[in-house]
PDB file of N, CA and C in Angstrom:
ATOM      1  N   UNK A   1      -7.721 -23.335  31.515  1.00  0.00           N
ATOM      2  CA  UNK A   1      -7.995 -21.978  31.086  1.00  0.00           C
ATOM      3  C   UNK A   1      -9.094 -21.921  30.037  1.00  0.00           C
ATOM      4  N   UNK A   2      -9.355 -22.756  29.272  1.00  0.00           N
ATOM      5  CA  UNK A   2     -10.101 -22.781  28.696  1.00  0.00           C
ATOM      6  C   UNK A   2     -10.385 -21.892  27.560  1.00  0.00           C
ATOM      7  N   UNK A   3      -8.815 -21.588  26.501  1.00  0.00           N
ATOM      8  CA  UNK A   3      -9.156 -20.873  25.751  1.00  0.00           C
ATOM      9  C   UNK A   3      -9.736 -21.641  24.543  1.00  0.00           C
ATOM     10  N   UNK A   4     -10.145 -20.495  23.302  1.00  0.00           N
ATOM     11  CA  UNK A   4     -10.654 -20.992  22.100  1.00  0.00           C
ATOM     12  C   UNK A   4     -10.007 -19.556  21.283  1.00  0.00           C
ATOM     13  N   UNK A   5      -9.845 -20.606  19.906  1.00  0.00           N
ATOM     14  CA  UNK A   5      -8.893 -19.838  18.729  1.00  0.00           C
ATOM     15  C   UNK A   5     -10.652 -19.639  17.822  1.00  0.00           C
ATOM     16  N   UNK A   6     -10.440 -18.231  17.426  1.00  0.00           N
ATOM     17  CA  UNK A   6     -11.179 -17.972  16.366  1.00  0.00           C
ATOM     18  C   UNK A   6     -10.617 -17.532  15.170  1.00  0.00           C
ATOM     19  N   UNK A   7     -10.719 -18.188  13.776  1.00  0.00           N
ATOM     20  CA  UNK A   7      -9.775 -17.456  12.679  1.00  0.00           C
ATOM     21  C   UNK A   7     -11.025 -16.912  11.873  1.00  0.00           C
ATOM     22  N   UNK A   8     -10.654 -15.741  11.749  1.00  0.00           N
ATOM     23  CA  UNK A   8     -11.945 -15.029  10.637  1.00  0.00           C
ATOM     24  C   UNK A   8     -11.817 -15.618   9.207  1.00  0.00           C
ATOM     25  N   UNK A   9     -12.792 -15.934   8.292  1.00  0.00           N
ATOM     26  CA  UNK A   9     -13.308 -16.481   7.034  1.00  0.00           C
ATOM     27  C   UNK A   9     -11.859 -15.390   6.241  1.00  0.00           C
ATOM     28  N   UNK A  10     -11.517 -16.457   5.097  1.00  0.00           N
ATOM     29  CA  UNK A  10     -10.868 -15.879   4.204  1.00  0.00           C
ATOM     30  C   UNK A  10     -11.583 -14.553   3.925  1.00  0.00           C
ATOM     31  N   UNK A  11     -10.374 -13.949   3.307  1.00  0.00           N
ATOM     32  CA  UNK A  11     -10.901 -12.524   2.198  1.00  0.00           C
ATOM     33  C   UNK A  11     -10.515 -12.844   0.866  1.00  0.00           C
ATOM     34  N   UNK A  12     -11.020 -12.753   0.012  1.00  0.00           N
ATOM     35  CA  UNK A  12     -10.884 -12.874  -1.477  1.00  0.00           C
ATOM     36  C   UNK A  12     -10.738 -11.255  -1.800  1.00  0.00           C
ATOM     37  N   UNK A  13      -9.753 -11.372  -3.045  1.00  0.00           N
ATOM     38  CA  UNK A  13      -9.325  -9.706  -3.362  1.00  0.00           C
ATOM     39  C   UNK A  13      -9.857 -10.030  -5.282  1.00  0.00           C
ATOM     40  N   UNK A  14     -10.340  -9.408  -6.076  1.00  0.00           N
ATOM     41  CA  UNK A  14     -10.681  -9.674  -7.725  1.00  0.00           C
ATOM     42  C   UNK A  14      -9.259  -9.724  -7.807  1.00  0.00           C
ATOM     43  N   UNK A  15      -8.918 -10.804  -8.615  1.00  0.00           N
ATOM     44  CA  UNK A  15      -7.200 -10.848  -9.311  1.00  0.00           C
ATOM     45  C   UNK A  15      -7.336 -10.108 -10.556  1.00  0.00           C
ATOM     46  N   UNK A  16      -6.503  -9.611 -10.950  1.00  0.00           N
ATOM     47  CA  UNK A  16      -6.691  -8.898 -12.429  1.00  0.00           C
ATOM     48  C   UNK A  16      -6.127 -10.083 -13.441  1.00  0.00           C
ATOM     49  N   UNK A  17      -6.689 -10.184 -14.303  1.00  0.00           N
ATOM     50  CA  UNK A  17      -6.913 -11.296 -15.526  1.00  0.00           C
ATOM     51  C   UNK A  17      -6.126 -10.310 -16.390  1.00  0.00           C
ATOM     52  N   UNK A  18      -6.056  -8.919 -16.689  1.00  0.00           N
ATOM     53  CA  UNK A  18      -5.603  -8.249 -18.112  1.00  0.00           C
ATOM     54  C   UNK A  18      -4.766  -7.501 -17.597  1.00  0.00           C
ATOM     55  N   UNK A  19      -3.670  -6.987 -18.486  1.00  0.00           N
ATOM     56  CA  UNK A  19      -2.774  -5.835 -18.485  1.00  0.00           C
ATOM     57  C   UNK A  19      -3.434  -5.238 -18.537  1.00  0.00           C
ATOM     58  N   UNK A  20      -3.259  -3.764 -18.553  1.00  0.00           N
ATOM     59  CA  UNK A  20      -3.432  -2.390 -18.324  1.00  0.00           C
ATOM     60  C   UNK A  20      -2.383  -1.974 -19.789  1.00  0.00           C
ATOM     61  N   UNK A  21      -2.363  -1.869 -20.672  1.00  0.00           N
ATOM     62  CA  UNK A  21      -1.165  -1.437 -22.149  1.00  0.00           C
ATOM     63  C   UNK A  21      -1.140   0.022 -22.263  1.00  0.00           C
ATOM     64  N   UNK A  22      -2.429   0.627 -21.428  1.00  0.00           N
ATOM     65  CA  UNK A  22      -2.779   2.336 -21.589  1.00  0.00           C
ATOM     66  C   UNK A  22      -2.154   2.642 -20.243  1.00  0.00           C
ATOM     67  N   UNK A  23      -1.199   1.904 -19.556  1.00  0.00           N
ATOM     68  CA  UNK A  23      -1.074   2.363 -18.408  1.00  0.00           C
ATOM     69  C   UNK A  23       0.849   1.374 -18.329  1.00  0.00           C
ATOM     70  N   UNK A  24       1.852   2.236 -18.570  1.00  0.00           N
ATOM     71  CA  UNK A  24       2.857   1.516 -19.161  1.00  0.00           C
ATOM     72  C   UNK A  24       3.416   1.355 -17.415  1.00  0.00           C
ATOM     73  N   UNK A  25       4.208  -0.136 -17.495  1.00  0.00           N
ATOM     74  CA  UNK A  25       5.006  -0.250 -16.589  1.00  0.00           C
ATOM     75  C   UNK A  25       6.506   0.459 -15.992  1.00  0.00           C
ATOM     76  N   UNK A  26       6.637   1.686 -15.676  1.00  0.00           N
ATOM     77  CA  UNK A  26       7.665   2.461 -15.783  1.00  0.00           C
ATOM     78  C   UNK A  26       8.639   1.665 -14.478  1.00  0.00           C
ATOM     79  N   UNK A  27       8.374   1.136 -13.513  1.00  0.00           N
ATOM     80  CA  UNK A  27       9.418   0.742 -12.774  1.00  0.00           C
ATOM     81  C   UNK A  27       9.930  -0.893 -13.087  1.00  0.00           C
ATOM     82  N   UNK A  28       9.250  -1.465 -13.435  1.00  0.00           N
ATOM     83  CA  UNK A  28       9.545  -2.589 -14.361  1.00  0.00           C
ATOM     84  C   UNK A  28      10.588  -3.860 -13.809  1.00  0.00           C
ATOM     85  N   UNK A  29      10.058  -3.923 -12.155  1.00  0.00           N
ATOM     86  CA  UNK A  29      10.581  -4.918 -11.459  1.00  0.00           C
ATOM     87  C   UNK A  29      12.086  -4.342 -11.398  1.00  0.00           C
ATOM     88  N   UNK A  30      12.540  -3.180 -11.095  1.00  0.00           N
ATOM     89  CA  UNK A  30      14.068  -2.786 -10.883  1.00  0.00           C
ATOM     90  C   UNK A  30      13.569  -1.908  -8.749  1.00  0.00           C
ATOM     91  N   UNK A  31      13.354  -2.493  -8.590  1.00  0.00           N
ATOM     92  CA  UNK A  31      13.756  -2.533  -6.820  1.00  0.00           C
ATOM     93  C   UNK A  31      14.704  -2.216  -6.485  1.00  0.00           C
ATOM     94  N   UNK A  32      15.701  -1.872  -7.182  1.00  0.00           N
ATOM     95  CA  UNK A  32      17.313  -1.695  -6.066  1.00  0.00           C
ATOM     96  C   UNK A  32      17.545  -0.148  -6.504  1.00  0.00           C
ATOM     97  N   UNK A  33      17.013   0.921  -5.428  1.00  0.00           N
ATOM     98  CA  UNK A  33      17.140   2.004  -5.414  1.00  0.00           C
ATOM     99  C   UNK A  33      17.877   2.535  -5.283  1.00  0.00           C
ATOM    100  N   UNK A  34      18.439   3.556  -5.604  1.00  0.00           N
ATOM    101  CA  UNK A  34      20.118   4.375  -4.518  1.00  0.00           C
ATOM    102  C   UNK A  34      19.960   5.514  -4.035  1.00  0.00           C
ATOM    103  N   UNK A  35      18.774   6.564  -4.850  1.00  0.00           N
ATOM    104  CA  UNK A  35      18.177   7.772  -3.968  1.00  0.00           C
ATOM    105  C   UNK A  35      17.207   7.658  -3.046  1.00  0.00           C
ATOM    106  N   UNK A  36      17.116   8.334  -2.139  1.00  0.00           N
ATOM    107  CA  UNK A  36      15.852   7.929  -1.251  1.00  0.00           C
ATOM    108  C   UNK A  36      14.633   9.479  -1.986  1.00  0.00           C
ATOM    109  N   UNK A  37      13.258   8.772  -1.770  1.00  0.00           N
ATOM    110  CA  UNK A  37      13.085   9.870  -2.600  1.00  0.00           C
ATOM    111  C   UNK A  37      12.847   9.901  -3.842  1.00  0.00           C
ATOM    112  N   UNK A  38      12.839   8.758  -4.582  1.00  0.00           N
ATOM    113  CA  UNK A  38      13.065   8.539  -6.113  1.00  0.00           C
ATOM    114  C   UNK A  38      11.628   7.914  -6.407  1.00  0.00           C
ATOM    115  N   UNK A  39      11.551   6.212  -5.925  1.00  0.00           N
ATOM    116  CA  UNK A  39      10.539   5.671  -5.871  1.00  0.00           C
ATOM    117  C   UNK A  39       9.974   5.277  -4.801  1.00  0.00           C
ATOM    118  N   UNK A  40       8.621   5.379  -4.852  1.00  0.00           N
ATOM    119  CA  UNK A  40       7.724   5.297  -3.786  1.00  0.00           C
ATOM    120  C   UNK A  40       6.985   4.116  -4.476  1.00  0.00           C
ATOM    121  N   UNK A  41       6.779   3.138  -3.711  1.00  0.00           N
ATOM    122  CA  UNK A  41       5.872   1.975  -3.761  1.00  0.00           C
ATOM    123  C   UNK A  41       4.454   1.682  -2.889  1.00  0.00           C
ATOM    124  N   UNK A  42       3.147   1.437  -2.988  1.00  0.00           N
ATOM    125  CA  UNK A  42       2.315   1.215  -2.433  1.00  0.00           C
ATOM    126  C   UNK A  42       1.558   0.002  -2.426  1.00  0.00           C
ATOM    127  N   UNK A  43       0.270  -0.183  -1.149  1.00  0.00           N
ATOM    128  CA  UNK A  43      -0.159  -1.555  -1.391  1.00  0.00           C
ATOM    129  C   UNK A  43      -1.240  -1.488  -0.419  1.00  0.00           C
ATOM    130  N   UNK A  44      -1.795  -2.172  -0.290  1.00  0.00           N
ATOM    131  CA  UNK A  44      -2.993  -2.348   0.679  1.00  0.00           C
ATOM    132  C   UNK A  44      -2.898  -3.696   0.795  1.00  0.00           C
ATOM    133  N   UNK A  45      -3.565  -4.211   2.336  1.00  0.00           N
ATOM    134  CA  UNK A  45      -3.547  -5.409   3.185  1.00  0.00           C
ATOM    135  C   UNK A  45      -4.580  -5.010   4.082  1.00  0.00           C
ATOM    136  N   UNK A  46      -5.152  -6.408   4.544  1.00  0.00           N
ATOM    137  CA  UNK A  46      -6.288  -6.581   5.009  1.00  0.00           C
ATOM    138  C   UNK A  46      -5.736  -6.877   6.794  1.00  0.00           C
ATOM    139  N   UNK A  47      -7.207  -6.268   7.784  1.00  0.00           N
ATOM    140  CA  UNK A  47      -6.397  -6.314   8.685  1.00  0.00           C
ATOM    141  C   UNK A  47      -7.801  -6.877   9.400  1.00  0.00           C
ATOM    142  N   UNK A  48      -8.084  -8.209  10.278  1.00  0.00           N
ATOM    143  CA  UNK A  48      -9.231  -8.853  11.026  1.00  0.00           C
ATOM    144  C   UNK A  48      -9.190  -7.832  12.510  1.00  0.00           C
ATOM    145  N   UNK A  49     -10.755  -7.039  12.716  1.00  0.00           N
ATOM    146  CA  UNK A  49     -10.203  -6.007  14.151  1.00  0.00           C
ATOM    147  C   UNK A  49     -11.678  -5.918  14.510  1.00  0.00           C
ATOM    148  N   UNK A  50     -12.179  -5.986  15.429  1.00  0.00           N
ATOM    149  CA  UNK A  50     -13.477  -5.335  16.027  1.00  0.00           C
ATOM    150  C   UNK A  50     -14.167  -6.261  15.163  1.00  0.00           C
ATOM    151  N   UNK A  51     -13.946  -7.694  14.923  1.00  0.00           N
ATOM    152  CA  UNK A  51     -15.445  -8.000  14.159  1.00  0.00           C
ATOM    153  C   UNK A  51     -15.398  -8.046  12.769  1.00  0.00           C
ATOM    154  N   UNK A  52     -14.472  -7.035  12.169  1.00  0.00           N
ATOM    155  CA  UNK A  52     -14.901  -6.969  10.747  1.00  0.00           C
ATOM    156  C   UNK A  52     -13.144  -6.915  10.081  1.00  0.00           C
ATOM    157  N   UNK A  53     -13.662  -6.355   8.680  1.00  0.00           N
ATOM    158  CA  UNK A  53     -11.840  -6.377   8.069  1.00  0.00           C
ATOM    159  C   UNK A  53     -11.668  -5.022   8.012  1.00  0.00           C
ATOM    160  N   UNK A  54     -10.447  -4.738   8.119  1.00  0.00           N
ATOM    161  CA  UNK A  54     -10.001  -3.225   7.987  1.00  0.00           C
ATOM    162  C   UNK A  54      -9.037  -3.003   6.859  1.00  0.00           C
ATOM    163  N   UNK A  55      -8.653  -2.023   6.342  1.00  0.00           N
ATOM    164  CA  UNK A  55      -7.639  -2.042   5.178  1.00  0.00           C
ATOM    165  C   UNK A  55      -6.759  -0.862   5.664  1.00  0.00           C
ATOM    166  N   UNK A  56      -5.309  -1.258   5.671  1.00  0.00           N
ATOM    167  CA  UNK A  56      -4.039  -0.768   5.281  1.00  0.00           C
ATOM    168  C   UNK A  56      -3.351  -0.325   4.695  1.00  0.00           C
ATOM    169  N   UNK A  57      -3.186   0.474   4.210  1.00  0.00           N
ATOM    170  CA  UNK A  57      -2.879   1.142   3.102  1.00  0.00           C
ATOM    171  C   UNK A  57      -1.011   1.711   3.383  1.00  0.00           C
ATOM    172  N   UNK A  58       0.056   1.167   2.806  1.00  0.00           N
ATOM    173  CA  UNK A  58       1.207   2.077   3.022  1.00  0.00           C
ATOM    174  C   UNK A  58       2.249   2.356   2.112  1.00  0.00           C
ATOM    175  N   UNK A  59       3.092   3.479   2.393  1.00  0.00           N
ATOM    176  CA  UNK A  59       4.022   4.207   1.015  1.00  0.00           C
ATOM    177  C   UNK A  59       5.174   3.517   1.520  1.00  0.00           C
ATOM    178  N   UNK A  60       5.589   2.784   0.560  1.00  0.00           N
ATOM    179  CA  UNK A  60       7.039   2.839   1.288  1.00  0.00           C
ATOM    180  C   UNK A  60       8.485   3.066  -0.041  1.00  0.00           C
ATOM    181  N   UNK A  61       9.166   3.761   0.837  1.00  0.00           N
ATOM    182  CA  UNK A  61      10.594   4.473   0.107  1.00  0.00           C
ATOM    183  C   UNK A  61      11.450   3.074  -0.125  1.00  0.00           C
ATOM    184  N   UNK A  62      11.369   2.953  -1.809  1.00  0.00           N
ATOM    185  CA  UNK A  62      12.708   1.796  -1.891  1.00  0.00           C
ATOM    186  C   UNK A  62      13.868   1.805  -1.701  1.00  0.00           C
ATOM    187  N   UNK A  63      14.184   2.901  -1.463  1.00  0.00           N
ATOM    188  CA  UNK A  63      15.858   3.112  -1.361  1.00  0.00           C
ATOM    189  C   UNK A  63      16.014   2.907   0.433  1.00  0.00           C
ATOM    190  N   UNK A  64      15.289   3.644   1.290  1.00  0.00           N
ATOM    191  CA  UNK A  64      15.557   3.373   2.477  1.00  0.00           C
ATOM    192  C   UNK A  64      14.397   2.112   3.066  1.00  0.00           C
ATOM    193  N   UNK A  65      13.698   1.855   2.041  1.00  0.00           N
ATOM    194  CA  UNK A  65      13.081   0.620   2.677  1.00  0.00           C
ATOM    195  C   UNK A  65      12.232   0.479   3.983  1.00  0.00           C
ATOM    196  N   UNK A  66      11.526   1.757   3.670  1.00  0.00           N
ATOM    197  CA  UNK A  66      11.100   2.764   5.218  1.00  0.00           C
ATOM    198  C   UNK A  66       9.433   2.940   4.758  1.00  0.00           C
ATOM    199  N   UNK A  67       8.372   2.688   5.875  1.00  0.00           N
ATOM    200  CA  UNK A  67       6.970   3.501   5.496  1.00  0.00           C
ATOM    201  C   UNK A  67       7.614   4.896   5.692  1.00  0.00           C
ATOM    202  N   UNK A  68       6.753   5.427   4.780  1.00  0.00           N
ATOM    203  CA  UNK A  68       6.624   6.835   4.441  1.00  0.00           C
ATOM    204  C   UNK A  68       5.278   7.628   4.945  1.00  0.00           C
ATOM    205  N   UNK A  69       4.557   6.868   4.448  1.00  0.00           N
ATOM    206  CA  UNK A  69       3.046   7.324   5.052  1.00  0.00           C
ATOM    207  C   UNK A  69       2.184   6.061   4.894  1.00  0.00           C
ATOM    208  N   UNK A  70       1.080   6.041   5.700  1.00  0.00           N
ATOM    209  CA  UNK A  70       0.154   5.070   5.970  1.00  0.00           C
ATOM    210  C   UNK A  70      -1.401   5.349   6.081  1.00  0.00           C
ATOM    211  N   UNK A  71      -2.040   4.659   6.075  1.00  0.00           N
ATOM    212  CA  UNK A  71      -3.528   4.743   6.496  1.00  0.00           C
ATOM    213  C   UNK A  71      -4.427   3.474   6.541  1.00  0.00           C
ATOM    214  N   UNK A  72      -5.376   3.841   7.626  1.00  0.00           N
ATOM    215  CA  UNK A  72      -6.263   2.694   8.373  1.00  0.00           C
ATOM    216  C   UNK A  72      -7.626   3.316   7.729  1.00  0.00           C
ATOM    217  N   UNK A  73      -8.570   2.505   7.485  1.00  0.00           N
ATOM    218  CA  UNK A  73      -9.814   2.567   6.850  1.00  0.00           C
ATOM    219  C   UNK A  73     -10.583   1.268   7.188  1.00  0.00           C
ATOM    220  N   UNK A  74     -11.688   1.581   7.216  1.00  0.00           N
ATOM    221  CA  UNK A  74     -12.718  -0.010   6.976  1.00  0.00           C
ATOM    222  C   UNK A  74     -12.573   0.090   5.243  1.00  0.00           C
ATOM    223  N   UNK A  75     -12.795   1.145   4.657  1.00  0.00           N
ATOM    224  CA  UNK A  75     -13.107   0.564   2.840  1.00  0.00           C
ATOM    225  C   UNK A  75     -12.175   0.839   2.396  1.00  0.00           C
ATOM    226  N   UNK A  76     -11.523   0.011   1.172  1.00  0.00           N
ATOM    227  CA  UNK A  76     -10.260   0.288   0.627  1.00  0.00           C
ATOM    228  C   UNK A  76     -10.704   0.682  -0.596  1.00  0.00           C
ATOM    229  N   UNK A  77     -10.882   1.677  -0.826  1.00  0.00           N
ATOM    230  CA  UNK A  77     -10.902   3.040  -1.819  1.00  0.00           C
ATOM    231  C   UNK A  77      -9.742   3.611  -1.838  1.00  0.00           C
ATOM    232  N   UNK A  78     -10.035   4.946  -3.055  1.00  0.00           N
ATOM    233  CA  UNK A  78      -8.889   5.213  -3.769  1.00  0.00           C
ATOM    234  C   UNK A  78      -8.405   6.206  -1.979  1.00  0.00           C
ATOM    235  N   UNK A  79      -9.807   6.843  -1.646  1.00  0.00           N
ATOM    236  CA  UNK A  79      -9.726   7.962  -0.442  1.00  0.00           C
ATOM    237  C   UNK A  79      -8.064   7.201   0.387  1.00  0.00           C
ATOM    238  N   UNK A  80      -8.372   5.851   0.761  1.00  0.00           N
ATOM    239  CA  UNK A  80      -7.228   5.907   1.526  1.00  0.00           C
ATOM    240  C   UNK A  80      -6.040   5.703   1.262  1.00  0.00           C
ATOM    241  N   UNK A  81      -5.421   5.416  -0.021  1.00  0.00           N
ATOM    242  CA  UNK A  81      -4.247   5.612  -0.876  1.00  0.00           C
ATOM    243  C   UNK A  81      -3.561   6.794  -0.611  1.00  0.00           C
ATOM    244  N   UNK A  82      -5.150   7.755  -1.255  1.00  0.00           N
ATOM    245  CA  UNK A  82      -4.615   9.379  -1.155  1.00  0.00           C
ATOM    246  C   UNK A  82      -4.305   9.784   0.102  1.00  0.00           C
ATOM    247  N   UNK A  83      -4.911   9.762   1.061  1.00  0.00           N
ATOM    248  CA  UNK A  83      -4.417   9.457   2.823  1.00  0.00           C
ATOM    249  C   UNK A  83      -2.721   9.077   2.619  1.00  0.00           C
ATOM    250  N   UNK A  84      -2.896   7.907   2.582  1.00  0.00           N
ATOM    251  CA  UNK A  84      -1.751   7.180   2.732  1.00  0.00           C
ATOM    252  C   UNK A  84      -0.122   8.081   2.151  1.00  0.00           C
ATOM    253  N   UNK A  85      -0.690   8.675   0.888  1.00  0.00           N
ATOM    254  CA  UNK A  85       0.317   9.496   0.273  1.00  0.00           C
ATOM    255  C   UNK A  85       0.433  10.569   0.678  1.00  0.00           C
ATOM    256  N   UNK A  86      -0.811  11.292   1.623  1.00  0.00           N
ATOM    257  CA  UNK A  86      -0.855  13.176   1.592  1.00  0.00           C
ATOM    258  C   UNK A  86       0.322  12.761   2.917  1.00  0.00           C
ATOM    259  N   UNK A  87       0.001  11.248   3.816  1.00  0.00           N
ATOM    260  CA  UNK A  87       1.207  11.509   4.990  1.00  0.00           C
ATOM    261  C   UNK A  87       2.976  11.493   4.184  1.00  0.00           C
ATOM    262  N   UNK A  88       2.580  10.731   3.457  1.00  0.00           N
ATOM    263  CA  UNK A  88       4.118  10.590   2.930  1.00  0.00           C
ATOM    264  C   UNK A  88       4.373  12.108   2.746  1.00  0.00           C
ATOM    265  N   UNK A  89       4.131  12.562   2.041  1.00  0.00           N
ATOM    266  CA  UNK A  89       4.258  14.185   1.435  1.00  0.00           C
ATOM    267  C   UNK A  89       4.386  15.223   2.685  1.00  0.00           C
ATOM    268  N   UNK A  90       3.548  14.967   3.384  1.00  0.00           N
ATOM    269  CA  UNK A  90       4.285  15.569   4.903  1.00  0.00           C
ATOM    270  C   UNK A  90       5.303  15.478   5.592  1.00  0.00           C
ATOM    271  N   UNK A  91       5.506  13.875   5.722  1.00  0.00           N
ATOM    272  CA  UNK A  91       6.822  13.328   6.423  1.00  0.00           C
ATOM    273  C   UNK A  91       8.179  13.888   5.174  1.00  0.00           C
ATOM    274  N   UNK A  92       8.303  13.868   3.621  1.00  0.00           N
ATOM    275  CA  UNK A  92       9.136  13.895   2.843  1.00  0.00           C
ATOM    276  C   UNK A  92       9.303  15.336   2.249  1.00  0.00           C
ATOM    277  N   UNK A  93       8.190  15.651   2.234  1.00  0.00           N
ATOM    278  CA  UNK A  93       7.954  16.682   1.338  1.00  0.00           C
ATOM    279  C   UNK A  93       7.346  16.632  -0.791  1.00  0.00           C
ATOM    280  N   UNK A  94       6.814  17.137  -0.795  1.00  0.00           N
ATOM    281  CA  UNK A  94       6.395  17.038  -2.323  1.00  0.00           C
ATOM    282  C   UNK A  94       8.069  16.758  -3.230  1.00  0.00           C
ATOM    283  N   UNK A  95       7.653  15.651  -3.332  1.00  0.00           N
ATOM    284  CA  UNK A  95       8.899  15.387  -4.430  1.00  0.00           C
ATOM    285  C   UNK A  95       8.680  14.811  -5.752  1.00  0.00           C
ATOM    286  N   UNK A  96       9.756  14.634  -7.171  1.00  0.00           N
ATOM    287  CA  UNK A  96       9.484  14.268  -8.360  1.00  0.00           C
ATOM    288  C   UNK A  96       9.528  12.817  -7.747  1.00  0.00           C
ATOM    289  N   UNK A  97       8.720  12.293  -7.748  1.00  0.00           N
ATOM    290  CA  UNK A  97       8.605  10.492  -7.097  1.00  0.00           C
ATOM    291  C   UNK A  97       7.884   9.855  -8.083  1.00  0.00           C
ATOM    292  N   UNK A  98       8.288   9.067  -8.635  1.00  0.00           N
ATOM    293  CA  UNK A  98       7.328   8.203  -9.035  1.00  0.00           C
ATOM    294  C   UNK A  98       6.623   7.095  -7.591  1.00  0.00           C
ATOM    295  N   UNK A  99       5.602   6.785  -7.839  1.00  0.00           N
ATOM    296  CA  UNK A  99       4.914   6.173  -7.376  1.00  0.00           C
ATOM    297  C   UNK A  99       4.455   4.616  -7.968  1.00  0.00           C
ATOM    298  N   UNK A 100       4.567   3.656  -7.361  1.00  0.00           N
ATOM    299  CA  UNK A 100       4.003   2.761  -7.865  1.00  0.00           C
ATOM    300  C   UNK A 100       3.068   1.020  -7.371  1.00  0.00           C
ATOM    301  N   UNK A 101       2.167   1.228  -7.955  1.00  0.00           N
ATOM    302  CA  UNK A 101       1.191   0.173  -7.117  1.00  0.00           C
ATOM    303  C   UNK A 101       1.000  -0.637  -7.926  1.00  0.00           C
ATOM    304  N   UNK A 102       0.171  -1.999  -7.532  1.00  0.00           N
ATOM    305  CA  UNK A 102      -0.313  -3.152  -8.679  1.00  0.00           C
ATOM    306  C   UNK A 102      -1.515  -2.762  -9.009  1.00  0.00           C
TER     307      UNK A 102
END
């Protein structure tokens, strides 16, 4: 058959070297939710497609442990976060949520 494996070149992401002290940690590594609805968590991941990298963007509910909302982009800007959240807010509705990303 004659196949061949191609793996695309690493992606490097900037690591953050500093806290943020103007920007306080309010969820503070406590993950074990009991409302759904309460906290919302986010993240972006890299995705190899057509040639190039794509970015992922998704909300997900800690209590039910569920995407909430999502979004596909080539650039990972703030634009597709906000994407990512305007679906949550559709699927949930505008709620007091905290939100939280690295």
């Amino acid at each position: 058959m004659n196949l061949i494996s191609k793996q695309p070149g690493s992606h490097a992401y900037k690591k953050a070297t500093v806290e943020r002290p103007d920007i306080p940690n309010v969820l503070d590594r406590e993950f074990n939710i009991t409302s759904p609805n309460k906290v919302w968590c986010g993240d972006i991941t890299y995705v190899w497609a057509e040639g190039r990298w794509h970015y992922l963007a998704a909300v997900i509910d800690l209590c039910a442990r569920r995407v909430v909302g999502w979004a596909f982009s080539s650039t990972p800007d703030a634009d597709l976060v906000i994407k990512a959240l305007e679906m949550a807010y559709e699927q949930r509705g505008r709620q007091n949520v905290l939100f939280h990303s690295d």
